[in-house]
C-alpha atoms as a PDB file:
ATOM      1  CA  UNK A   1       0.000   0.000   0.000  1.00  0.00           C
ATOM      2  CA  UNK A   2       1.294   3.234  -1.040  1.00  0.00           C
ATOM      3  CA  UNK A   3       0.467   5.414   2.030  1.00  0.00           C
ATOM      4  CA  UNK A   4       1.805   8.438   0.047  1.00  0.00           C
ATOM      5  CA  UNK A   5      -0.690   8.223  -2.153  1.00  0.00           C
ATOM      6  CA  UNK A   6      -3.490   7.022  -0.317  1.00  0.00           C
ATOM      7  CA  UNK A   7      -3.353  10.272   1.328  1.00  0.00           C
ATOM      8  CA  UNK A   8      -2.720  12.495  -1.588  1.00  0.00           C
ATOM      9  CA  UNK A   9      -6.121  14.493  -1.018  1.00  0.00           C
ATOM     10  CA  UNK A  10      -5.592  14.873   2.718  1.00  0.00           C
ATOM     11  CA  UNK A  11      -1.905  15.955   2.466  1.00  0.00           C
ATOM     12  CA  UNK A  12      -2.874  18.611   0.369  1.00  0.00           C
ATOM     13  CA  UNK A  13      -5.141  20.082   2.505  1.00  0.00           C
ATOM     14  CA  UNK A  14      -2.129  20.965   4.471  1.00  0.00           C
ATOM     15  CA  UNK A  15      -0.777  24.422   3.504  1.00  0.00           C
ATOM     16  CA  UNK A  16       2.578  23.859   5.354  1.00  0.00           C
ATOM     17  CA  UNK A  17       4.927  21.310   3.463  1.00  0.00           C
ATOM     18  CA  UNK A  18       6.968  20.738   7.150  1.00  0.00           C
ATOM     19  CA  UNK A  19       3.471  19.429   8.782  1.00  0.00           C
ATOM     20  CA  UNK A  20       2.284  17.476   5.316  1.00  0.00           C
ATOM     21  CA  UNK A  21       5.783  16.008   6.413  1.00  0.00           C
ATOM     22  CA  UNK A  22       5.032  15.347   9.858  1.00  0.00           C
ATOM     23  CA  UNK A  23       1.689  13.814   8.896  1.00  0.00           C
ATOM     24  CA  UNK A  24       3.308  11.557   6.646  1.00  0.00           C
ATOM     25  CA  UNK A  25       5.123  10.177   9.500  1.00  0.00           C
ATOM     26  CA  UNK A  26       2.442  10.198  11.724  1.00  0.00           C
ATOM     27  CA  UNK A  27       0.479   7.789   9.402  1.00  0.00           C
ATOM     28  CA  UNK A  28       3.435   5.354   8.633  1.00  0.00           C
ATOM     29  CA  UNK A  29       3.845   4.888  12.206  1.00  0.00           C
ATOM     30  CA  UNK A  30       0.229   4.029  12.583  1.00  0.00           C
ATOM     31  CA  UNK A  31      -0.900   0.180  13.390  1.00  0.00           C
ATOM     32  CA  UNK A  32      -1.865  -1.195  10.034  1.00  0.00           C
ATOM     33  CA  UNK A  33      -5.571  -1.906  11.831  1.00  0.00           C
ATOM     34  CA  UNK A  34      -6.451   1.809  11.160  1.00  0.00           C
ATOM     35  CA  UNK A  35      -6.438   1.093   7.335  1.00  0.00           C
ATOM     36  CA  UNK A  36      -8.367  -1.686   7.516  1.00  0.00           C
ATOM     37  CA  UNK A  37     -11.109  -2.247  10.494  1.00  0.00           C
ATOM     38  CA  UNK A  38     -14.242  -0.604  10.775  1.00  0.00           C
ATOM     39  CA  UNK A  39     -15.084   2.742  12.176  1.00  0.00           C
ATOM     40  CA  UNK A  40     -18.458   0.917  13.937  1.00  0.00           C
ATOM     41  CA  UNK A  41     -18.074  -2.804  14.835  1.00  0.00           C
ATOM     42  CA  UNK A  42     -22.471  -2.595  15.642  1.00  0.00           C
ATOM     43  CA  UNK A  43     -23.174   0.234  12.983  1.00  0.00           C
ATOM     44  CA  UNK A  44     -24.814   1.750  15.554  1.00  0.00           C
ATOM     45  CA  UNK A  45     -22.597   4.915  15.973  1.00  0.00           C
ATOM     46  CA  UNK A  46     -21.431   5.326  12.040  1.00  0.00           C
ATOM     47  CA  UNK A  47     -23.123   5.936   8.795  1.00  0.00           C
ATOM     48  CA  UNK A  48     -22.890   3.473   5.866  1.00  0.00           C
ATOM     49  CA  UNK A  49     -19.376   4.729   4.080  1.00  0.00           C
ATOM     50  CA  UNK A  50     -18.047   4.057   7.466  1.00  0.00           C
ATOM     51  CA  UNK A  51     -18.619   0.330   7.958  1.00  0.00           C
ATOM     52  CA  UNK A  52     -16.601  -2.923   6.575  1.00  0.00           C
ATOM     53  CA  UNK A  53     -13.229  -2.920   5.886  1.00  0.00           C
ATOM     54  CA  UNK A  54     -11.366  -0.038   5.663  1.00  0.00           C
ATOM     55  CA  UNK A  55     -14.174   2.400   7.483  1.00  0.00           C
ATOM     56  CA  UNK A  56     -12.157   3.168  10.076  1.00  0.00           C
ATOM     57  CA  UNK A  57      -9.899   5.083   7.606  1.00  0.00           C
ATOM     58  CA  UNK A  58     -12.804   6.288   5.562  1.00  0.00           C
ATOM     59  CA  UNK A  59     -14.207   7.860   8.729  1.00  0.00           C
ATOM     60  CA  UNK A  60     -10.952   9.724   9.526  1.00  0.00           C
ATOM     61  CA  UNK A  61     -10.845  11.087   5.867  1.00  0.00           C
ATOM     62  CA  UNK A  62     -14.642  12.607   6.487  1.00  0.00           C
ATOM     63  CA  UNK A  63     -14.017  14.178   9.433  1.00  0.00           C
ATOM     64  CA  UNK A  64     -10.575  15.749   7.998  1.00  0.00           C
ATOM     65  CA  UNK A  65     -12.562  16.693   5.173  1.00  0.00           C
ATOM     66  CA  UNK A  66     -15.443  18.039   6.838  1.00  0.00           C
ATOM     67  CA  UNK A  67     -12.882  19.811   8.740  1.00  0.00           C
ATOM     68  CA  UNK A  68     -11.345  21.251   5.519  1.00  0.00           C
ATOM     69  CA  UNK A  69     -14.584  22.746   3.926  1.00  0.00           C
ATOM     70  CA  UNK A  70     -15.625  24.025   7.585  1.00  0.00           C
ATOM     71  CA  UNK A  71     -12.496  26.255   7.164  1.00  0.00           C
ATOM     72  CA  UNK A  72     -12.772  26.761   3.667  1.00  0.00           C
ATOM     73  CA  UNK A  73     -15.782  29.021   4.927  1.00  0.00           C
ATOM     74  CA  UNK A  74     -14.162  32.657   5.477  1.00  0.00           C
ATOM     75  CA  UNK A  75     -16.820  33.094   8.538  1.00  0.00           C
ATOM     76  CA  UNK A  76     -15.610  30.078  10.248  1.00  0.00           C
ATOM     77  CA  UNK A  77     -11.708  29.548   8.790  1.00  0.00           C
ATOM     78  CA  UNK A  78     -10.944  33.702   9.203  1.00  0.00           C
ATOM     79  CA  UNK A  79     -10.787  32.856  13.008  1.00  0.00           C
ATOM     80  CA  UNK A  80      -8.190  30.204  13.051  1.00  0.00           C
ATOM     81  CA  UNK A  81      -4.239  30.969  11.887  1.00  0.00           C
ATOM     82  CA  UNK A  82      -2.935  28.603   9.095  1.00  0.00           C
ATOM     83  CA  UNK A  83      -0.788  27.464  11.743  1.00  0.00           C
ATOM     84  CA  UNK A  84      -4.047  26.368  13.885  1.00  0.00           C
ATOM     85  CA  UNK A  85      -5.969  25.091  10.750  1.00  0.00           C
ATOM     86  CA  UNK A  86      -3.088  22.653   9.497  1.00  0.00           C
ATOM     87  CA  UNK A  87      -2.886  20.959  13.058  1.00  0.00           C
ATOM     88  CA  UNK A  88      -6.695  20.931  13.462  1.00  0.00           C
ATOM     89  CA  UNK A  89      -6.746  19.088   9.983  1.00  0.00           C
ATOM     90  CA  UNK A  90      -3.519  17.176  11.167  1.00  0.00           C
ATOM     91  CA  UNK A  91      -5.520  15.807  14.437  1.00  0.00           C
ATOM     92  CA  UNK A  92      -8.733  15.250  12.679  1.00  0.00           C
ATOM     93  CA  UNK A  93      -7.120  12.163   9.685  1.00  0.00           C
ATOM     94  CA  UNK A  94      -5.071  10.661  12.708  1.00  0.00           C
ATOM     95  CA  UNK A  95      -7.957  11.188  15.909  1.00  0.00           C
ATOM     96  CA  UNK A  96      -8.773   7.526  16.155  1.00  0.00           C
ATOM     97  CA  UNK A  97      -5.425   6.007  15.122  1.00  0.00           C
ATOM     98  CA  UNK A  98      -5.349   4.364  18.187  1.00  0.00           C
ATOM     99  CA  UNK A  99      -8.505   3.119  18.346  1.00  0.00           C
ATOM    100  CA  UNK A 100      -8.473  -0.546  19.435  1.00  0.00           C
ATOM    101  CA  UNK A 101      -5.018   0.406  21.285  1.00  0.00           C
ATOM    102  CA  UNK A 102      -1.666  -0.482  21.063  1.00  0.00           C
ATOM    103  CA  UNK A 103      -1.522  -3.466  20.738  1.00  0.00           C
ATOM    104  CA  UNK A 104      -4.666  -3.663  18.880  1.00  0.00           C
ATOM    105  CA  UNK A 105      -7.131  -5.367  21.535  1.00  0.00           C
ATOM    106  CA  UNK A 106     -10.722  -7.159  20.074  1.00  0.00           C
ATOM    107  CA  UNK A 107     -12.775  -3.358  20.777  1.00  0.00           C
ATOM    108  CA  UNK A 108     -12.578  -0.222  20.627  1.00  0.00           C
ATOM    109  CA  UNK A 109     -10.586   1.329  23.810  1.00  0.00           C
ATOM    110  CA  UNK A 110     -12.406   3.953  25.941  1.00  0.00           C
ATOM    111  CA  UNK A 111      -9.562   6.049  26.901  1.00  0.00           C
ATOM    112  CA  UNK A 112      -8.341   6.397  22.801  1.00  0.00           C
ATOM    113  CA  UNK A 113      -8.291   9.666  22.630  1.00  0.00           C
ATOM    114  CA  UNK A 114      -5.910   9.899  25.718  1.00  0.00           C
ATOM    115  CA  UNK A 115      -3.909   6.764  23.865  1.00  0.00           C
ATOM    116  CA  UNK A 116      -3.239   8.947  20.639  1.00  0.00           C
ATOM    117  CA  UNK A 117      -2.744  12.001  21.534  1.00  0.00           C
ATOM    118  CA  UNK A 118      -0.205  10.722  24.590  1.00  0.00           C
ATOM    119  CA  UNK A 119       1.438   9.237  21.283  1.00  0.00           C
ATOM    120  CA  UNK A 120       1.626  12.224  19.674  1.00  0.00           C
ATOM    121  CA  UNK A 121       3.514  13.956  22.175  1.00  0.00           C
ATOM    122  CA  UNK A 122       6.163  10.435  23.126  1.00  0.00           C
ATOM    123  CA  UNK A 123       6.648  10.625  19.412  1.00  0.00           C
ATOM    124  CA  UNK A 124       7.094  14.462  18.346  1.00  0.00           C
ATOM    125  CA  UNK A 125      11.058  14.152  18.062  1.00  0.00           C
ATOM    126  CA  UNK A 126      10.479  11.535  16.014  1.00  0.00           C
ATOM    127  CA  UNK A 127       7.726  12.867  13.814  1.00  0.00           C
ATOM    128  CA  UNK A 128       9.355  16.472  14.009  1.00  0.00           C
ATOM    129  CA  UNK A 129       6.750  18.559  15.489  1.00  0.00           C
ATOM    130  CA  UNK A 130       7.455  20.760  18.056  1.00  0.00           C
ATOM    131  CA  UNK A 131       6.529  20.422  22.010  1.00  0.00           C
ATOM    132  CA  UNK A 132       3.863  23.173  21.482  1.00  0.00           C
ATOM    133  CA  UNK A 133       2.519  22.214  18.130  1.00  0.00           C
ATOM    134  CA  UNK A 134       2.696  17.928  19.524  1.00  0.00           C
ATOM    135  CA  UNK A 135       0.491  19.347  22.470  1.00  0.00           C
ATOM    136  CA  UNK A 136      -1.682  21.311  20.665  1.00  0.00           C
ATOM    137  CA  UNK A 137      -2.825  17.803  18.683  1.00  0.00           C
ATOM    138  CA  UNK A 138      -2.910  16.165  22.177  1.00  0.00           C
ATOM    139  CA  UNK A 139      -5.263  18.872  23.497  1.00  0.00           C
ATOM    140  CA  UNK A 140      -7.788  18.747  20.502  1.00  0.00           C
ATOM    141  CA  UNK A 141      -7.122  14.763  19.730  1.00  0.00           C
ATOM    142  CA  UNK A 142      -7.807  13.806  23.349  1.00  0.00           C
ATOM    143  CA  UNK A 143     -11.240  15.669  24.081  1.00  0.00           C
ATOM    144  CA  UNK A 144     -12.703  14.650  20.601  1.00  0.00           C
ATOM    145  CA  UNK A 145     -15.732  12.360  21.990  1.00  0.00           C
ATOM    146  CA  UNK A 146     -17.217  15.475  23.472  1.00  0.00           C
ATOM    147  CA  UNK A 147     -19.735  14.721  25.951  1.00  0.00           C
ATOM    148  CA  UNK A 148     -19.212  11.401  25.798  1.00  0.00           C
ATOM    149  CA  UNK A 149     -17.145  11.042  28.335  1.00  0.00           C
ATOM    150  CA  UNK A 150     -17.256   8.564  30.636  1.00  0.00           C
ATOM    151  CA  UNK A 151     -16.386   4.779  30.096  1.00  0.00           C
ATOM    152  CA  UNK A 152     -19.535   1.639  30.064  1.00  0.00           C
ATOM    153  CA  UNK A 153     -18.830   1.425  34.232  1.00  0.00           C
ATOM    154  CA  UNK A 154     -19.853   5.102  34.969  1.00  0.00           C
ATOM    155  CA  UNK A 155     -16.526   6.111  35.350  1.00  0.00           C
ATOM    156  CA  UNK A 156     -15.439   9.664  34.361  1.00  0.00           C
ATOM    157  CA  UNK A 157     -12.387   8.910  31.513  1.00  0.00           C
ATOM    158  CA  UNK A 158     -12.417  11.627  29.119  1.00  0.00           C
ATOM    159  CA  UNK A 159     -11.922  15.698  29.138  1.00  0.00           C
ATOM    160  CA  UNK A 160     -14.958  17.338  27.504  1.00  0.00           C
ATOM    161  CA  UNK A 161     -13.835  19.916  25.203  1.00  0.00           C
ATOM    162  CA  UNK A 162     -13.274  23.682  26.284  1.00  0.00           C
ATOM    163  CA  UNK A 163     -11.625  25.540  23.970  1.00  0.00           C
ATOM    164  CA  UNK A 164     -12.690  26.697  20.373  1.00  0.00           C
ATOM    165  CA  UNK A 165     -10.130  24.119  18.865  1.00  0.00           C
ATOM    166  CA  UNK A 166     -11.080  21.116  21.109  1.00  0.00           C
ATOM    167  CA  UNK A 167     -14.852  22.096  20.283  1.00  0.00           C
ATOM    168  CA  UNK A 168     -13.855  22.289  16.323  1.00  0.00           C
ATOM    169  CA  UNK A 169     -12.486  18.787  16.098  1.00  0.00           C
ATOM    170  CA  UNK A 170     -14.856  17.193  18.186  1.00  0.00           C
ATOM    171  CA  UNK A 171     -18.091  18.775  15.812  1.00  0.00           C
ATOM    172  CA  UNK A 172     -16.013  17.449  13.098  1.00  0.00           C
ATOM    173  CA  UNK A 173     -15.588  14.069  14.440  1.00  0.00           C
ATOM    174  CA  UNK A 174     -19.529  14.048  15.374  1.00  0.00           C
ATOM    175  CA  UNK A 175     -20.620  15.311  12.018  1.00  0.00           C
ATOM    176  CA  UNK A 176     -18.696  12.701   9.922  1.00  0.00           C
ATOM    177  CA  UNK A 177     -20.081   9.709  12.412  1.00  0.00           C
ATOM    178  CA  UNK A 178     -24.044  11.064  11.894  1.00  0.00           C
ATOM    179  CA  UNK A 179     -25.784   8.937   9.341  1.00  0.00           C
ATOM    180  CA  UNK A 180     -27.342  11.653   7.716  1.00  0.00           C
ATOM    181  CA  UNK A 181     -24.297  12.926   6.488  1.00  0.00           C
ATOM    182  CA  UNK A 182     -22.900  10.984   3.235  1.00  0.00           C
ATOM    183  CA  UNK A 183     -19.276  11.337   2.386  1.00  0.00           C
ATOM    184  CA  UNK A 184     -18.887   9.798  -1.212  1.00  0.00           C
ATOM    185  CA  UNK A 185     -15.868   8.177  -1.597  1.00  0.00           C
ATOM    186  CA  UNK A 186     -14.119   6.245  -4.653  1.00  0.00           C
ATOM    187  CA  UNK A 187     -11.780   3.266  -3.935  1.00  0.00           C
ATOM    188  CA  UNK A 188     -10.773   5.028  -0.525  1.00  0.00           C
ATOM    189  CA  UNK A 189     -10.473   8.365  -2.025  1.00  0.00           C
ATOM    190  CA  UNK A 190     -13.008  11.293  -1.604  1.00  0.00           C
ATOM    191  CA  UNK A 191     -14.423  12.191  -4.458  1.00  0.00           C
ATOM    192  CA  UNK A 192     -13.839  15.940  -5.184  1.00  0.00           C
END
């Protein structure tokens, strides 16, 4: 698989050729389950384009996407820096890279968020970001379920989003996993 190219669309949503870099390496160090599981194991929490194999992937490309034509908009995109945009659309592709953990357990892991964006910042020397830019992604990564915060024994897991940035990547995140939004893709790709 050609991860380069798999990514083409994504990578250039990225205005800064350092962080279409860094996302590079943030995808090649990825578990290969990302590009292949679902995004749903039930269905019950993902729409259609997001199910069978590789909807776990195809999921991550909406939400960038959505993301991407969110700040497209002047009236929405005019209040973030491209700085703040390309790690927003950075976080978004790579939010649920961790989703069955590392290693990759039989269901999805609660705590996720925490997982990848803890892995953003152990690996930012090694990806080349930054320690503000690696915990900027953790911030925004790690509060992207929202409300939906605490784990299937009551327990309080999750941070519920407070900032504009944490609240940006978390609608995009919910928006791409609602059923009445359709994301066409072609053999992986989004259709433009």
């Amino acid at each position: 698989m050609d991860k380069e190219e798999l990514f083409l669309d994504e990578l250039g949503y990225i205005k800064d050729e350092n962080y279409q870099e860094v996302l590079l390496k943030i995808i090649n160090l990825l578990p290969e389950y990302w590009f292949e599981v679902a995004a749903s194991s039930t269905g019950k929490y993902h729409p259609e384009y997001a199910l069978g194999k590789g909807g776990l992937l195809r999921h991550s490309k909406a939400a960038m996407r959505i993301g991407y034509e969110l700040l497209s908009d002047p009236c929405i995109g005019d209040k973030y820096t491209d700085r703040e945009k390309d790690l927003i659309l950075m976080s978004l592709l790579v939010h649920d890279g961790l989703k069955l953990g590392l290693p990759q357990e039989k269901y999805t892991r609660f705590d996720h968020p925490i997982l990848m964006g803890k892995f953003i910042l152990d690996k930012k020397d090694e990806i080349g970001l930054n320690l503000e830019d690696a915990t900027f992604m953790n911030d925004v990564i790690k509060t992207h379920m929202g409300p939906w915060t605490t784990d299937y024994d009551g327990n309080e897991v999750l941070e519920k989003p407070k900032t504009k940035y944490q609240n940006f990547v978390h609608m995009c995140d919910f928006l791409a996993s609602r059923k009445c939004i359709l994301v066409p893709f072609e053999e992986n790709n989004i259709s433009a």
